[in-house]
Protein backbone atom coordinates (compact mmCIF):
# COMPACT_ATOMS: atom_id res chain seq x y z
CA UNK A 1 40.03 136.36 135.13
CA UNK A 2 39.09 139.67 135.74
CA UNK A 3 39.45 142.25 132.61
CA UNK A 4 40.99 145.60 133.52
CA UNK A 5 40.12 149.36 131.81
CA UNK A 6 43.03 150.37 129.97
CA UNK A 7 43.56 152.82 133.20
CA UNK A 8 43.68 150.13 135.16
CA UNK A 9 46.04 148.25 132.84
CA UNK A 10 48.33 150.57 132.66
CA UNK A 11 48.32 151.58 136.63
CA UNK A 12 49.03 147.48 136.02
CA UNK A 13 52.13 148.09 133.99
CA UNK A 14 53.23 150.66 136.34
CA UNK A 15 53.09 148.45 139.31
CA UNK A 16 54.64 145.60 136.97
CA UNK A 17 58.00 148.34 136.14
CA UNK A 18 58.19 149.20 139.77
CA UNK A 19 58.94 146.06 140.97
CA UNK A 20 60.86 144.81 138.44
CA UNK A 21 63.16 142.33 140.71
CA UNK A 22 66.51 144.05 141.14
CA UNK A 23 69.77 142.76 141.21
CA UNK A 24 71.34 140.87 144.03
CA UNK A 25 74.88 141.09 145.78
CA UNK A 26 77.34 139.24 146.43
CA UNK A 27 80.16 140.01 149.05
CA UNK A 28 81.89 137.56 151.84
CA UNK A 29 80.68 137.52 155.18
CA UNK A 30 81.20 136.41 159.32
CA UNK A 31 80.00 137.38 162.35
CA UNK A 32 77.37 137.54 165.48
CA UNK A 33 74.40 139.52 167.54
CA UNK A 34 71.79 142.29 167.15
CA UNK A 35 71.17 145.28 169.11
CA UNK A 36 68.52 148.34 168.16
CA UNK A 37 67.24 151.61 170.16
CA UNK A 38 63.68 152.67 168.62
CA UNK A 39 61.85 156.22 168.02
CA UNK A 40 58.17 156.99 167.57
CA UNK A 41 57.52 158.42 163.89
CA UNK A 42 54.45 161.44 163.49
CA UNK A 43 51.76 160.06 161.98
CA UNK A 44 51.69 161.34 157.99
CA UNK A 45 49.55 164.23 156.49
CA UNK A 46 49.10 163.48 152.77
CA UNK A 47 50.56 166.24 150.37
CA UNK A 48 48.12 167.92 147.94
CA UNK A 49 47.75 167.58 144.48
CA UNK A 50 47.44 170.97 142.74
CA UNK A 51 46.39 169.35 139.25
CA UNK A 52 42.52 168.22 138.90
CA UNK A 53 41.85 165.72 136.63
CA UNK A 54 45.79 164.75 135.81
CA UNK A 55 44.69 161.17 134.60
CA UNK A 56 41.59 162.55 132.66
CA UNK A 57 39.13 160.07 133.36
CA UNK A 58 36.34 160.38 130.92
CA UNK A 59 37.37 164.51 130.44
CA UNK A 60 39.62 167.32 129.87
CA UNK A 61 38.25 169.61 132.62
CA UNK A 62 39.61 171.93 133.15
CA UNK A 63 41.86 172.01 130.96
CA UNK A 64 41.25 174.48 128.44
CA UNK A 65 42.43 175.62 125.14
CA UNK A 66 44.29 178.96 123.54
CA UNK A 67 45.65 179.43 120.46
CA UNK A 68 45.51 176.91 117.53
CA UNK A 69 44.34 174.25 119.71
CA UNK A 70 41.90 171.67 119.78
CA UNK A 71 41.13 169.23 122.96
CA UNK A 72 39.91 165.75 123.82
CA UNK A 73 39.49 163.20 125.49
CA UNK A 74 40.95 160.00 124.33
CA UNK A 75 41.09 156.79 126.32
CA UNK A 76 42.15 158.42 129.44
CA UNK A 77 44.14 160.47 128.27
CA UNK A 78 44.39 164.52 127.02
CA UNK A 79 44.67 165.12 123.06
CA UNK A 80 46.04 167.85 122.57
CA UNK A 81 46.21 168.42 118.16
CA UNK A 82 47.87 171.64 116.64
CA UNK A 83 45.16 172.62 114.29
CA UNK A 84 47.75 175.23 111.80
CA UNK A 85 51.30 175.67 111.94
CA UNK A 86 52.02 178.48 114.00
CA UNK A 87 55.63 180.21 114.48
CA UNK A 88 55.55 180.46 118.26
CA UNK A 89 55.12 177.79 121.16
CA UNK A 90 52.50 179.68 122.96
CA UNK A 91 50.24 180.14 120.06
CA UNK A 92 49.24 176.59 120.21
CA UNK A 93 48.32 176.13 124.16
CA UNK A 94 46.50 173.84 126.79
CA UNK A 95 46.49 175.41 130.35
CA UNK A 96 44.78 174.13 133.80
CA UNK A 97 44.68 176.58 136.49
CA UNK A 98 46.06 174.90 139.99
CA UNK A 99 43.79 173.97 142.52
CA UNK A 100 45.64 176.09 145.07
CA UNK A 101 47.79 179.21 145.06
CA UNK A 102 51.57 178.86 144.99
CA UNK A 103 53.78 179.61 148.01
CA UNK A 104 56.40 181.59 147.27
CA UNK A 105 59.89 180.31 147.94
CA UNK A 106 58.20 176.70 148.27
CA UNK A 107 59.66 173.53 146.48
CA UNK A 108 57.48 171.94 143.87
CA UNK A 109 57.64 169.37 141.48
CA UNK A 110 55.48 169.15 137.77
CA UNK A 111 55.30 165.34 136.51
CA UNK A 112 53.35 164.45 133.43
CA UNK A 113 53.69 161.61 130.66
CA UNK A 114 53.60 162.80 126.86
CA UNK A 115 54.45 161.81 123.75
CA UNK A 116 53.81 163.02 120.04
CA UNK A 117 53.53 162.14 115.98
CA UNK A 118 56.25 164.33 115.29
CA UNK A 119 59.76 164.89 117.52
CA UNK A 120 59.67 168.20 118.62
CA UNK A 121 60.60 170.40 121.79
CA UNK A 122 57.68 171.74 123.35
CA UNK A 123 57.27 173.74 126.66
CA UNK A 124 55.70 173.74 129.76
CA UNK A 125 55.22 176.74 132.27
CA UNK A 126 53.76 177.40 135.55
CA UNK A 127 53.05 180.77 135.85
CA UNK A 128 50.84 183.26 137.67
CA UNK A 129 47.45 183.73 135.73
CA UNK A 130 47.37 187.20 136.93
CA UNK A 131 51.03 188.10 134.91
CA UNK A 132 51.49 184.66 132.74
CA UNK A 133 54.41 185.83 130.51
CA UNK A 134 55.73 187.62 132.85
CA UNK A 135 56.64 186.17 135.91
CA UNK A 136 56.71 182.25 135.27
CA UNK A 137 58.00 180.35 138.24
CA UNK A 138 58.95 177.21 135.79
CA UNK A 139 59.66 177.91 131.86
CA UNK A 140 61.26 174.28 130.55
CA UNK A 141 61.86 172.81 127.55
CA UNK A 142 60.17 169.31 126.72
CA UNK A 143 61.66 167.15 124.07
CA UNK A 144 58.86 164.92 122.45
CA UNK A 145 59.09 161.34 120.52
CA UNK A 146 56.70 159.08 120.07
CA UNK A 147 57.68 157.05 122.29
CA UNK A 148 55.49 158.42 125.45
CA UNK A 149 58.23 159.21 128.39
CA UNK A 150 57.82 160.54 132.09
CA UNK A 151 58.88 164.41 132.46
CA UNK A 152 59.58 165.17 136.19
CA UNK A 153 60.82 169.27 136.92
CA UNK A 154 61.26 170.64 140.33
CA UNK A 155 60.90 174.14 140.97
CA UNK A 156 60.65 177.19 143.22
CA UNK A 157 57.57 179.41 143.66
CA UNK A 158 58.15 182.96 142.55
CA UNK A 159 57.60 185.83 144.20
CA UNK A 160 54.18 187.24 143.39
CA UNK A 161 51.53 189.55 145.07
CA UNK A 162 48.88 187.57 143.36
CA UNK A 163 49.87 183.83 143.49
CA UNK A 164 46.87 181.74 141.75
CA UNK A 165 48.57 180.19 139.52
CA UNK A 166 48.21 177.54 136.03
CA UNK A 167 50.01 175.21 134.34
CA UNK A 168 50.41 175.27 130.47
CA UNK A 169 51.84 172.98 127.95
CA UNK A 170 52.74 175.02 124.48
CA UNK A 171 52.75 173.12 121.37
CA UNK A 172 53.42 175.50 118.54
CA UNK A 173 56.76 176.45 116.79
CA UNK A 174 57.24 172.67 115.40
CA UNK A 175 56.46 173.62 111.80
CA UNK A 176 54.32 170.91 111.73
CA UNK A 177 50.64 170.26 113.37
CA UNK A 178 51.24 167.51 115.93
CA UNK A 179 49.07 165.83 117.62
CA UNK A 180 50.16 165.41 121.77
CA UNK A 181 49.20 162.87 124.41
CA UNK A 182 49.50 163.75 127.89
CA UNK A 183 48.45 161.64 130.90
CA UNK A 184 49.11 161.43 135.06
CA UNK A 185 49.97 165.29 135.07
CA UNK A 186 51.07 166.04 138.75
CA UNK A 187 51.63 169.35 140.44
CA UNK A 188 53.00 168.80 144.61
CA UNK A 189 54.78 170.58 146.59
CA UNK A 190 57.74 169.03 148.50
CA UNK A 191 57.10 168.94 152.20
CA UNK A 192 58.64 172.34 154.31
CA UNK A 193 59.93 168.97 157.32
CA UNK A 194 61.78 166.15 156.73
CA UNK A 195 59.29 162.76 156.70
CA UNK A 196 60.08 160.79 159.78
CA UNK A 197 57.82 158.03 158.38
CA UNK A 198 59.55 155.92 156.08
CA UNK A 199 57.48 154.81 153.12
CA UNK A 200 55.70 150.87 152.63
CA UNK A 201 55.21 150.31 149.19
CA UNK A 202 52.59 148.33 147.71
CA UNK A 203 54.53 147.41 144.71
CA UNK A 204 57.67 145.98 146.86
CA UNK A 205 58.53 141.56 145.39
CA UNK A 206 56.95 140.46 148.89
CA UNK A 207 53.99 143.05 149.60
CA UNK A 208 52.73 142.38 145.51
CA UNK A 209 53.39 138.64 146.34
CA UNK A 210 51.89 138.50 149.64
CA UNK A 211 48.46 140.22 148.29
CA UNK A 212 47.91 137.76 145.65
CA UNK A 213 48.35 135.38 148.00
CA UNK A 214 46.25 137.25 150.87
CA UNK A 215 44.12 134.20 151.49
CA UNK A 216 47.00 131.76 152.36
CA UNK A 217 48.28 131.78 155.77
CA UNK A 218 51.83 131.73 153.64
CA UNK A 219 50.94 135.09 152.34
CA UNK A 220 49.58 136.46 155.28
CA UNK A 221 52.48 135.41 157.12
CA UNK A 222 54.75 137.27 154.46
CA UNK A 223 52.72 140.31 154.22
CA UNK A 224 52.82 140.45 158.10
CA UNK A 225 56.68 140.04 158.49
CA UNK A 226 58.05 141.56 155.52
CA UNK A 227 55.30 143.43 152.71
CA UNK A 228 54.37 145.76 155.98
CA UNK A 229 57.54 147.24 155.96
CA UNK A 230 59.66 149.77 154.87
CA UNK A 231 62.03 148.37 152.10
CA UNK A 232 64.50 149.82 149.89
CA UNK A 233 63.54 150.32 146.31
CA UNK A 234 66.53 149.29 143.83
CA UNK A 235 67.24 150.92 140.10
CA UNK A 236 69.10 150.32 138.02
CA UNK A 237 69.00 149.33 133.86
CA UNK A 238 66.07 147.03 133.79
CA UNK A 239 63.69 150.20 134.02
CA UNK A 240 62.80 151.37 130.35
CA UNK A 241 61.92 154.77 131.50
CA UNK A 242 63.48 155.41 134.71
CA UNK A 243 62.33 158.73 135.36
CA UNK A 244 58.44 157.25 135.70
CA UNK A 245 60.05 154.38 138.02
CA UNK A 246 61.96 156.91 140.39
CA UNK A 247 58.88 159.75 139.90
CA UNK A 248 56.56 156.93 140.44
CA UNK A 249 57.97 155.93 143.44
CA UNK A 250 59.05 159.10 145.04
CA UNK A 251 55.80 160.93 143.97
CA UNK A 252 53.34 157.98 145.74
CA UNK A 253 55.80 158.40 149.18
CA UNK A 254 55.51 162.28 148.84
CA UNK A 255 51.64 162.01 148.74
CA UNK A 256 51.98 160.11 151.84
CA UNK A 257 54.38 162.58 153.19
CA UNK A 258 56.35 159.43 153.81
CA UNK A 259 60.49 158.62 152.87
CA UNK A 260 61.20 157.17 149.89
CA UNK A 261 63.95 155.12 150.25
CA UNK A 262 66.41 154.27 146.73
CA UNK A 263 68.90 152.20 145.56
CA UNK A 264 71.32 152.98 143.16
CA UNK A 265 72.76 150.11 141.68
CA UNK A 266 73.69 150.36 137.88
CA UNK A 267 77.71 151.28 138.00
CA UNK A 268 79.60 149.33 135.10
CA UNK A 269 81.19 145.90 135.62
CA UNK A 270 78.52 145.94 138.26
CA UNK A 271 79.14 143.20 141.52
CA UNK A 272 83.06 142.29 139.46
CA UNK A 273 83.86 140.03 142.28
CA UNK A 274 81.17 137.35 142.42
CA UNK A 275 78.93 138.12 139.02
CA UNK A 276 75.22 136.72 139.84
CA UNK A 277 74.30 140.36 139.66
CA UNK A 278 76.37 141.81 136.86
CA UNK A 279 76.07 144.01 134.63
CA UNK A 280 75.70 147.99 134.87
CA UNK A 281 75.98 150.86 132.24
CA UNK A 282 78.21 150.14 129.77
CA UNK A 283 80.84 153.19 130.69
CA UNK A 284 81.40 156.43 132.45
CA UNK A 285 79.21 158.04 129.92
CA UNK A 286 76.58 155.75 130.35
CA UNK A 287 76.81 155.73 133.35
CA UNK A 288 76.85 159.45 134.42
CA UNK A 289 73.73 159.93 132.10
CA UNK A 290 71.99 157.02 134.04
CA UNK A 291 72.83 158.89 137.82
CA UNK A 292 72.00 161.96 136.13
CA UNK A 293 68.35 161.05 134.81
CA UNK A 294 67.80 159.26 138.03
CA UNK A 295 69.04 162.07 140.23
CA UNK A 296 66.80 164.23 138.25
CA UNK A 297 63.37 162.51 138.99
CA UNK A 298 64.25 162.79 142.21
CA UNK A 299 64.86 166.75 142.04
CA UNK A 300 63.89 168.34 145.03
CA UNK A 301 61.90 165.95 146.94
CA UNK A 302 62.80 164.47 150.09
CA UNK A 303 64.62 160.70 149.87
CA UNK A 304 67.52 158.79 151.53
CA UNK A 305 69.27 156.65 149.04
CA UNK A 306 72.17 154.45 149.02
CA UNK A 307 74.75 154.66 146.28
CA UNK A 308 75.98 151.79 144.66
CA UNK A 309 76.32 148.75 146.94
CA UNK A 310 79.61 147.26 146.51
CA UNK A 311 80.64 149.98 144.58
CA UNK A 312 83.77 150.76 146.56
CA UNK A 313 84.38 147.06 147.82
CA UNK A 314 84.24 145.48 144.97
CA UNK A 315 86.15 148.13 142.67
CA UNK A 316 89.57 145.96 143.08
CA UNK A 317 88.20 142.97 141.29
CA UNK A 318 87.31 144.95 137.75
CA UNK A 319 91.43 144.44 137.30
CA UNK A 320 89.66 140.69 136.72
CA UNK A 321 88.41 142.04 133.62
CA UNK A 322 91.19 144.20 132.56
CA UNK A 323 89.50 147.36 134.59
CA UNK A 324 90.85 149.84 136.36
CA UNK A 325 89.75 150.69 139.96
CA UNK A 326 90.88 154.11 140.07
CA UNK A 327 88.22 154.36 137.02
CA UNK A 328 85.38 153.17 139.15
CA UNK A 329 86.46 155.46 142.05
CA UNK A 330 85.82 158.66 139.72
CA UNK A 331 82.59 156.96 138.60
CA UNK A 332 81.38 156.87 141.70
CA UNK A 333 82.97 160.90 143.19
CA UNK A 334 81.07 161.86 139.79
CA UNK A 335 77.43 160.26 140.79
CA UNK A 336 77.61 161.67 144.35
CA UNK A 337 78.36 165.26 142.69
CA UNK A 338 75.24 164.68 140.50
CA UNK A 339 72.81 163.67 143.49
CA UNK A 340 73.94 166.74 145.32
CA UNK A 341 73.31 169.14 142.29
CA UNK A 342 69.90 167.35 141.35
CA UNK A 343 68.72 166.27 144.00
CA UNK A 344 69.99 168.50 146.86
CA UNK A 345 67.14 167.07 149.47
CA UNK A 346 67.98 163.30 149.48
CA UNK A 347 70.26 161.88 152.15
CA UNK A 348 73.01 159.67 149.81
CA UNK A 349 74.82 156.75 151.61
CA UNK A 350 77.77 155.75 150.17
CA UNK A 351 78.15 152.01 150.12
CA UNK A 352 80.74 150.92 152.03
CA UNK A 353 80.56 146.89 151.90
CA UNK A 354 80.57 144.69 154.90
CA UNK A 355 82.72 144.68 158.16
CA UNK A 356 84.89 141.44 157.16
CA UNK A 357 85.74 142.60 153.99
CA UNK A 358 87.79 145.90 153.46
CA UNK A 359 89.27 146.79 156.75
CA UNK A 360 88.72 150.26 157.99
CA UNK A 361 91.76 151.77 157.75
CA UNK A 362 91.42 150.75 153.57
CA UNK A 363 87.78 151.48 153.34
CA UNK A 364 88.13 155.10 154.55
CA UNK A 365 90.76 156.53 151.89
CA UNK A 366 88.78 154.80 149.37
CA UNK A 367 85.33 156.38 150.54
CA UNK A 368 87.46 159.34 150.60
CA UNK A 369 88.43 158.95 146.81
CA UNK A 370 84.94 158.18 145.99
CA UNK A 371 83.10 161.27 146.76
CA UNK A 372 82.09 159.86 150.59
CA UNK A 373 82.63 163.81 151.66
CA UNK A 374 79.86 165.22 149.24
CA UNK A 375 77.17 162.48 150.59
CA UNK A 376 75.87 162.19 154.23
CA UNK A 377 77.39 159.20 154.83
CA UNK A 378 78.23 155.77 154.23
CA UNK A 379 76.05 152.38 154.46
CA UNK A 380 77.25 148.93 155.56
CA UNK A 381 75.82 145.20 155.58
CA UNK A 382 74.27 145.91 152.46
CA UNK A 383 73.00 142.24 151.47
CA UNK A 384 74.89 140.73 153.90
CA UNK A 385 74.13 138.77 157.09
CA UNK A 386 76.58 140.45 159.94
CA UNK A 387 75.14 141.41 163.29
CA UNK A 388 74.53 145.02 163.99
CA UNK A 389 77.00 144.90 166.41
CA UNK A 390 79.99 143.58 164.49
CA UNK A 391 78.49 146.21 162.17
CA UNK A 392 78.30 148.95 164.11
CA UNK A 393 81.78 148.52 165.44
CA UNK A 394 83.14 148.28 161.96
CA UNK A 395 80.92 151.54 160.64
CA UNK A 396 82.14 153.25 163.68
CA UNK A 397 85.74 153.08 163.19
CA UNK A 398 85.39 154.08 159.52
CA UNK A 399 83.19 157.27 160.74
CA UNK A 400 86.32 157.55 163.37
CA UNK A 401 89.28 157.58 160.60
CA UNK A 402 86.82 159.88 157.86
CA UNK A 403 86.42 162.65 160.49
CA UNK A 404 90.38 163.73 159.97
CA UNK A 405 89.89 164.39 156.23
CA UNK A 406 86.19 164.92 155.48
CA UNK A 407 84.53 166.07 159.17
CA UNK A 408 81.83 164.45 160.53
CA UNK A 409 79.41 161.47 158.28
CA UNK A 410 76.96 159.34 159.38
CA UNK A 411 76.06 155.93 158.71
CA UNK A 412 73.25 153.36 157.98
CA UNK A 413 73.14 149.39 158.61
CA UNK A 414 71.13 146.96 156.74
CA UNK A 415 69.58 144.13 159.25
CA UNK A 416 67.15 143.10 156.98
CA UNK A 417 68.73 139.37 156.98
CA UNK A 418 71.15 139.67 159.96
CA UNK A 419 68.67 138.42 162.78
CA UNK A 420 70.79 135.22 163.23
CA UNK A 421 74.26 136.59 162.10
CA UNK A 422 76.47 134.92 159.82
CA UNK A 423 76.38 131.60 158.30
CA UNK A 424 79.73 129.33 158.72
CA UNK A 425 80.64 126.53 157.55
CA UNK A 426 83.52 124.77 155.86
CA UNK A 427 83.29 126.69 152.32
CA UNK A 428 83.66 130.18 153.51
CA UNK A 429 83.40 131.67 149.56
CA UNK A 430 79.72 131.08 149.18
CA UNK A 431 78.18 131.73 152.84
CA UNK A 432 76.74 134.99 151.57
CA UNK A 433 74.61 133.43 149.37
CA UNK A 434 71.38 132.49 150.30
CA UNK A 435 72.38 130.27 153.08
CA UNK A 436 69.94 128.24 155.38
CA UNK A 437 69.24 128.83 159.20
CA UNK A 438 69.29 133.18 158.47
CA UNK A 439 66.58 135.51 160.24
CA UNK A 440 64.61 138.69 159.47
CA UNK A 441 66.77 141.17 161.66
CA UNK A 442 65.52 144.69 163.74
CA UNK A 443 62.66 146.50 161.29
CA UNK A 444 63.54 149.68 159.85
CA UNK A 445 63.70 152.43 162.25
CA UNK A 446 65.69 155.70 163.02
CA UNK A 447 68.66 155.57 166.09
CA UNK A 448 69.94 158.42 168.34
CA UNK A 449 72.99 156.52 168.68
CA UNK A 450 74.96 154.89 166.56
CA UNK A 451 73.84 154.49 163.40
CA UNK A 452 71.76 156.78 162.04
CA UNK A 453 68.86 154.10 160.29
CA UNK A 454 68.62 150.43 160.40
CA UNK A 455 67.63 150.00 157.40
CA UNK A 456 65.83 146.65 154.98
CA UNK A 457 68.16 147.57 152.08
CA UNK A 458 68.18 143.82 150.87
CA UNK A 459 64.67 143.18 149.64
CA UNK A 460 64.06 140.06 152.29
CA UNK A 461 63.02 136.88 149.83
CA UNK A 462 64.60 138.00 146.73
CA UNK A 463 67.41 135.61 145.76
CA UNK A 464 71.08 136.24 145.88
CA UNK A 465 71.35 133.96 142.57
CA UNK A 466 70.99 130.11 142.05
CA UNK A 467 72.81 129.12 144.92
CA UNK A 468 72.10 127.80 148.50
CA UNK A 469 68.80 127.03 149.53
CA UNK A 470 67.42 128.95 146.71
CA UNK A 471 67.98 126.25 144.05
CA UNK A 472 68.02 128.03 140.33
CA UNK A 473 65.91 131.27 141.23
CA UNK A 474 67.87 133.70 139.54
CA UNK A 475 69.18 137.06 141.69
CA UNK A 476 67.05 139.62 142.19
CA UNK A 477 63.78 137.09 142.02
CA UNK A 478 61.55 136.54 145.00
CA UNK A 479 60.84 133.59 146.64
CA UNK A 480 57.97 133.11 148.93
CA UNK A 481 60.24 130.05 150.48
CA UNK A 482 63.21 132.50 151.02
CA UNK A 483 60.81 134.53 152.53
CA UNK A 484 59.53 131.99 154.61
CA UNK A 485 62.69 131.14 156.07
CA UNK A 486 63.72 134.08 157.12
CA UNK A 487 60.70 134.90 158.71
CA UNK A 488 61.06 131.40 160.71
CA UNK A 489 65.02 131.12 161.04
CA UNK A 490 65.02 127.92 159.40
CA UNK A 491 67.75 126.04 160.41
C-alpha cells in the first residue's frame, strides 16, 4: 500500500465525506414502459480560480502580511499567528491580491477552511486594493473554533472604476494572540448562463467503486453504465461539516461549469412509512438550521436540487409515531423559503412521491401546503421503479390541477431504475425494495416536452435496505451486484 502526503490524505477524507452512502427510500410501487426525447449539451469551459496558491503547497505566496502578523507555511497549510493583542480586526491582517479583476455586478463565491486556538470572530473582505476600506464588495464575519470548519460566502462585485481586487482575512480584536489555520481558499465566480452539462462526479458509491476496481471487467462494466453518469448527490446528517460537503461538491461542478445536482434528504421522522432510511433532524429547529446551512453553501451558484423525497408522501404516516402531518407540511413550506432566499440560483423540486401512491387530486393541495409554489417544481419516481410513462401521466395531471392555485411548475422524473418498470408479485408491500429482474432506465438528460429532466436521483447500486436481492446490505450502501443487475436486467 501506497502512503499518501497529508494533502493527499486529506483530498482522501474529502472524497471519503462526499460519498458517504446516503439514505435509501422506501415507497410502494406498479407500473410499465419508458419513453425519452434527447438534447445536445455545449461542451463546458472551466471557471477560473481567482486565488493562487489556496491549498499552499510548500508556500504562502502571495499571501502577504500587515499589521501584527506573522506567516507560514505549515503542512499545507497558511499560519497565520497574532504576534500582540491589538484592539482592531484589521490590525492583525493576511491579504492575497486576486488573480483577475472583479466584474462588477458579477456573482462570486469565497470558500476557505479555518480554524483557531482561541474562539473568536474574525473577518474576511474582498475589496478593491485601489480603495480597501472603502468600497469592500464582501465584509463578513467568521466565527472561529478549533474545530477547523468550511466557510462558503457568495457575493456581488461592487461598482468600482479600478477593479483589481484582494482578499484579506483580519485576525485582531480577539484580546488574545491566536494562532489561525487556513487551507483550500477559493475565489470563483458563478457562471453569467445556466450549465446545460450536468455534472459526473468522481466521488459518486459506483464511479469510486468502479475505479478501484478499473481492472475487472465488473468494474469496467459499472463505470461504463453507471460511474459515467450524472447522479444525484444526497445530504443529509451523516456529513460532519456540511457546508465543505455541499461547497465541495458544488464548487468541483462550478469549475467544470457543469450542474450540480442535490438531494435534500434530512426532514425529521425521515421515510415514517417504511423506516430502512430513518432518521432526520431531530425537530423544526434542527431542521431549519440544517436547510439553512445547506442552502447557504450553495449561495449563489447554479444547482437543481430535489427537496426531500417522500417528504410530502410520506407525511401521513408520522401520526404512526404520534406526529403531526400538518407539522411536516410547514417544515417543508419553511425549507423551500430558505433555498429561495440562500440560494436564489438553484432549481428546487419538490418531491412529490410516486404515481401509485398519493393520487393527484391529494398530492396537489398538499404540494400546495408545502411550499410547491416558491420552488420550480415538483419531482416524481424518486427511488422507485415506475415507467416514465405511467410517470409522466401522473406528473402531468398534478402540473394540470397546481396551475389553478400556484401558475405554471415544472417537473422532473427519476428513471434511474425504471428501465423494466415495476416489479409484481404476490406481496405487493415490499416490491419497492430491491427487487430482482429491474433495469438501468433512460440516462440523465434535459426534455422539451414533458418533463423537464430525467433525472438518476436514486444512486443505481446503493441498497434500499436488507431486503430483496440485496441480502443484509444496509440502505444507502452500494453493491457492485445491485449494480450489476441493473445494468443486465437480471431476471
Amino acid at each position: 500500500m501506497r502512503l499518501l502526503s497529508t494533502k493527499a490524505a486529506r483530498a482522501v477524507a474529502l472524497a471519503a465525506v462526499l460519498a458517504a452512502a446516503p439514505l435509501s427510500l422506501t415507497p410502494p410501487a406498479t407500473a410499465s414502459t419508458t419513453t425519452a426525447s434527447t438534447t445536445t449539451a455545449a461542451s463546458a469551459v472551466a471557471a477560473a480560480q481567482l486565488i493562487a496558491n489556496g491549498t499552499f503547497t510548500g508556500s504562502t505566496a502571495p499571501w502577504a502580511t500587515i499589521g501584527q502578523t506573522a506567516l507560514s507555511a505549515e503542512s499545507d497549510r497558511m499560519r497565520a499567528e497574532v504576534t500582540a493583542v491589538v484592539a482592531n480586526p484589521w490590525d492583525a491582517m493576511v491579504a492575497a491580491p486576486t488573480t483577475a479583476a472583479l466584474i462588477p455586478g458579477r456573482s462570486y463565491t469565497l470558500s476557505f477552511d479555518a480554524y483557531s486556538t482561541v474562539a473568536f470572530t474574525a473577518r474576511t473582505t474582498v475589496q478593491y486594493a485601489a480603495t480597501p476600506s472603502g468600497n469592500q464588495s464582501l465584509a463578513a464575519d467568521v466565527p472561529l473554533t478549533t474545530a477547523s470548519r468550511r466557510h462558503s460566502i457568495p457575493f456581488t462585485a461592487a461598482a468600482a472604476s479600478d477593479t483589481a481586487a484582494e482578499v484579506t482575512f483580519q485576525l485582531g480584536g480577539s484580546g488574545a494572540r491566536p494562532v489561525v489555520r487556513f487551507d483550500n481558499v477559493s475565489l470563483m465566480e458563478t457562471q453569467a448562463t445556466r450549465p446545460s452539462d450536468l455534472y459526473v462526479s468522481p466521488l459518486s458509491n459506483p464511479a469510486r467503486w468502479a475505479a478501484q476496481h478499473s481492472g475487472t471487467t465488473t468494474g469496467q462494466a459499472i463505470m461504463s453504465g453507471i460511474g459515467s453518469k450524472p447522479i444525484f448527490e444526497w445530504f443529509g446528517g451523516w456529513f460532519g461539516d456540511l457546508t465543505l460537503a455541499v461547497d465541495a461538491y458544488v464548487g468541483a461542478a462550478q469549475a467544470q461549469d457543469r450542474l450540480p445536482m442535490l438531494v435534500a434528504y434530512n426532514i425529521p421522522n425521515r421515510d415514517a412509512c417504511a423506516g430502512h432510511s430513518g432518521g432526520g433532524a431531530g425537530d423544526a429547529a434542527g431542521y431549519h438550521a440544517w436547510i439553512t446551512e445547506f442552502a447557504r453553501a450553495i449561495g449563489n451558484r447554479h444547482a437543481v436540487v430535489v427537496l426531500e423525497p417522500d417528504g410530502v408522501a410520506a407525511a401521513g404516516c408520522v401520526t404512526q409515531i404520534g406526529k403531526d402531518p400538518e407539522d411536516q407540511y410547514r417544515m417543508l413550506l419553511d425549507a423551500t423559503q430558505v433555498l429561495r432566499a440562500q440560494a436564489p440560483n438553484a432549481w428546487v423540486y419538490l418531491d412529490a412521491g410516486n404515481a401509485t401512491w398519493i393520487p393527484a387530486a391529494q398530492m396537489a393541495p398538499l404540494l400546495v401546503k408545502s411550499g410547491v409554489a416558491g420552488t420550480r417544481g415538483f419531482s416524481v419516481n424518486v427511488s422507485n421503479y415506475l415507467t416514465t410513462a405511467d410517470s409522466e401521466t401522473y406528473a402531468a395531471a398534478v402540473k394540470g390541477l397546481l396551475q389553478g392555485s400556484v401558475g405554471a411548475k415544472t417537473y422532473v422524473i427519476d428513471t434511474s431504475r425504471n428501465g423494466n418498470g415495476p416489479y409484481t408479485d404476490d406481496t405487493p408491500g415490499d416490491n419497492w425494495c430491491n427487487p430482482p429482474g429491474r433495469k438501468l432506465g433512460t440516462p440523465p438528460q434535459r426534455q422539451t416536452t414533458g418533463a423537464e429532466y430525467l433525472f438518476w436521483v436514486k444512486v443505481p447500486g446503493d441498497s434500499d435496505g436488507p431486503c430483496g436481492i440485496a441480502g443484509s446490505t444496509p440502505a444507502g450502501e452500494f453493491s457492485p451486484d445491485l449494480a450489476m443487475a441493473l445494468i443486465n436486467g437480471n431476471p
